[in-house]
Protein backbone atom coordinates (compact mmCIF):
# COMPACT_ATOMS: atom_id res chain seq x y z
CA UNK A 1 19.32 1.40 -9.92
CA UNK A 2 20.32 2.18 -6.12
CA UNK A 3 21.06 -0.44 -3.95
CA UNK A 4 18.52 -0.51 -0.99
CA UNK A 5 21.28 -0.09 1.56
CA UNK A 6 21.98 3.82 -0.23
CA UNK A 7 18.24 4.33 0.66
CA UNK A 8 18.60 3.05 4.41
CA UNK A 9 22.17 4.77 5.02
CA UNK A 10 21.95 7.40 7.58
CA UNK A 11 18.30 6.70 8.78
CA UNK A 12 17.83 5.82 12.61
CA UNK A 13 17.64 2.07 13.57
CA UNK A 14 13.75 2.69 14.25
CA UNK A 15 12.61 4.19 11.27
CA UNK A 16 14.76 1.84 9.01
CA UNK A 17 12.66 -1.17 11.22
CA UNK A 18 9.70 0.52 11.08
CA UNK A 19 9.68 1.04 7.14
CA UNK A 20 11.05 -2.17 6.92
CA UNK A 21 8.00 -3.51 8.45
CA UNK A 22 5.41 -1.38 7.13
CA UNK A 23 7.06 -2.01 2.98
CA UNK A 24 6.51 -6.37 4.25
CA UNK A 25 3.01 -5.19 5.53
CA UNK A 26 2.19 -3.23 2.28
CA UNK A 27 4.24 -5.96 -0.12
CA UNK A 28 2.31 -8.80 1.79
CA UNK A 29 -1.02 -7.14 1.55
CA UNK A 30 -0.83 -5.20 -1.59
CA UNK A 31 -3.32 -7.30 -3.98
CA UNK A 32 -5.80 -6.93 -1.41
CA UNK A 33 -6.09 -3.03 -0.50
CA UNK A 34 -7.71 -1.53 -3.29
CA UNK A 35 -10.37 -3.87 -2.79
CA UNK A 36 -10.52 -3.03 0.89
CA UNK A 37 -9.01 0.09 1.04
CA UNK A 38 -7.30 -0.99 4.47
CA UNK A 39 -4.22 1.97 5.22
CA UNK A 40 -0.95 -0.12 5.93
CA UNK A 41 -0.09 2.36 8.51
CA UNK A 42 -3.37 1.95 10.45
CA UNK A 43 -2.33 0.73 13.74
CA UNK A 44 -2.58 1.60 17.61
CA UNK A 45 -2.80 5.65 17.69
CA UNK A 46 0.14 5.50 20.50
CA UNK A 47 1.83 3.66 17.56
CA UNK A 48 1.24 6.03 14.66
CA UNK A 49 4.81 5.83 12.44
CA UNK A 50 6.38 9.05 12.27
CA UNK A 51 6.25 10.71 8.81
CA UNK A 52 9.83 10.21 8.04
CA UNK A 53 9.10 6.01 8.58
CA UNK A 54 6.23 6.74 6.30
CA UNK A 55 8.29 8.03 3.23
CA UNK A 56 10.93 5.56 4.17
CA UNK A 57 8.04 3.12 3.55
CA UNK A 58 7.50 3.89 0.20
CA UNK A 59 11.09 4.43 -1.09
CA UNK A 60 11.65 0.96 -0.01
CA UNK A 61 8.36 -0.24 -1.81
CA UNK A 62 9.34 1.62 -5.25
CA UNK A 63 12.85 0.21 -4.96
CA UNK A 64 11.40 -3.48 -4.18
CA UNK A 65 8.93 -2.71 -7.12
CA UNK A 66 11.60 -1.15 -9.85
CA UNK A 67 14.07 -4.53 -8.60
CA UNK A 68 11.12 -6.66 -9.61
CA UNK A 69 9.95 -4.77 -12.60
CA UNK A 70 6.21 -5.60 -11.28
CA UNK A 71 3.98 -4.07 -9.21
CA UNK A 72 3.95 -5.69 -5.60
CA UNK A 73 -0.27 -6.37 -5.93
CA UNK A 74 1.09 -8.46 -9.12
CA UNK A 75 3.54 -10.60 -7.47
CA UNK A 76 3.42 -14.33 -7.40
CA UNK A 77 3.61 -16.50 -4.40
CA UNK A 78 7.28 -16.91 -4.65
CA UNK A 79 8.41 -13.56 -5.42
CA UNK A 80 6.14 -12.57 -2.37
CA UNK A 81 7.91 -14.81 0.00
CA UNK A 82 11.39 -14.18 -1.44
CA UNK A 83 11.08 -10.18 -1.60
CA UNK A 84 9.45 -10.82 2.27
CA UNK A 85 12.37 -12.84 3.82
CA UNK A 86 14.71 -10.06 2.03
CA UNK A 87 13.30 -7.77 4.29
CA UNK A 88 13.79 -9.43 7.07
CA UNK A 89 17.03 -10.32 6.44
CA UNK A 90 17.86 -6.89 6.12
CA UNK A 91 16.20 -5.52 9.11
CA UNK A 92 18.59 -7.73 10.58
CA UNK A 93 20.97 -6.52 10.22
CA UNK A 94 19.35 -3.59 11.89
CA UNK A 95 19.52 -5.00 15.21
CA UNK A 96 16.84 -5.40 17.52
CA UNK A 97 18.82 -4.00 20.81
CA UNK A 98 16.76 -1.07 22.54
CA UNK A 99 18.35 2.18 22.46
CA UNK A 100 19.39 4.14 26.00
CA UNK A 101 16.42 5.89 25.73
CA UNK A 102 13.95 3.03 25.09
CA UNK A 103 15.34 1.06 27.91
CA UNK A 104 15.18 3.72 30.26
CA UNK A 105 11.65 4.60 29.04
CA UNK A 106 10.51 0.83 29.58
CA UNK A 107 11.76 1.15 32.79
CA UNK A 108 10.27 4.01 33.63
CA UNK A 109 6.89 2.47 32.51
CA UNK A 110 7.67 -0.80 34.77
CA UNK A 111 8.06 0.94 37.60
CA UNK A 112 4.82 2.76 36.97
CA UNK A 113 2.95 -0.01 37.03
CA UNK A 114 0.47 -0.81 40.05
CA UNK A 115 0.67 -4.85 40.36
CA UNK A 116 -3.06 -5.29 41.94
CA UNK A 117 -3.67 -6.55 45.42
CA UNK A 118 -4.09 -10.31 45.49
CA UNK A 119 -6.34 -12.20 47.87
């Protein structure tokens, strides 16, 4: 079996974050979405994950799956929690610094912003 960090070498910072988040989402929610059909990746349109986060997504939840020999809708409370705080402590080591271009993009949006007149 591969170790996860073979899946995440050479992928960006924000897609390894990003599918790090959405494979907690999915793991988290997974014995509940066949029954409501809810799409993990269903967020803010402005905040739509890129394809390559998407596939990223799923690689992570096969590998967390195959590690566990159980599907993630069949895990138990404790398996859940551990496999979740795994993730995290991986996408820690991710960092959560802003990239040049994120930083100069926030600022860019700050000083776009009208602060309204006050009375």
């Amino acid at each position: 079996m591969r170790d996860l960090a073979e899946i995440l070498n050479g992928k960006s910072r924000e897609d390894v974050v990003g599918a790090l988040y959405y494979a907690a989402r999915y793991i988290k929610q997974a014995n509940h979405l066949s029954k409501y059909e809810k799409d993990i990746f269903d967020d803010d349109e402005k905040s739509a994950p890129s394809p390559e986060v998407k596939r990223l997504t799923w690689e992570i939840v096969g590998w967390v799956e195959e590690k566990e020999a159980i599907r993630a809708s069949d895990f138990d409370s404790p398996t859940l929690v551990r496999v979740i705080v795994y993730l995290g402590q991986v996408g820690k080591q991710f960092g959560t610094e802003l990239s040049t271009d994120e930083l100069l993009g926030a600022q860019a949006a700050i000083a776009g912003m009208k602060i309204p007149a006050t009375r």
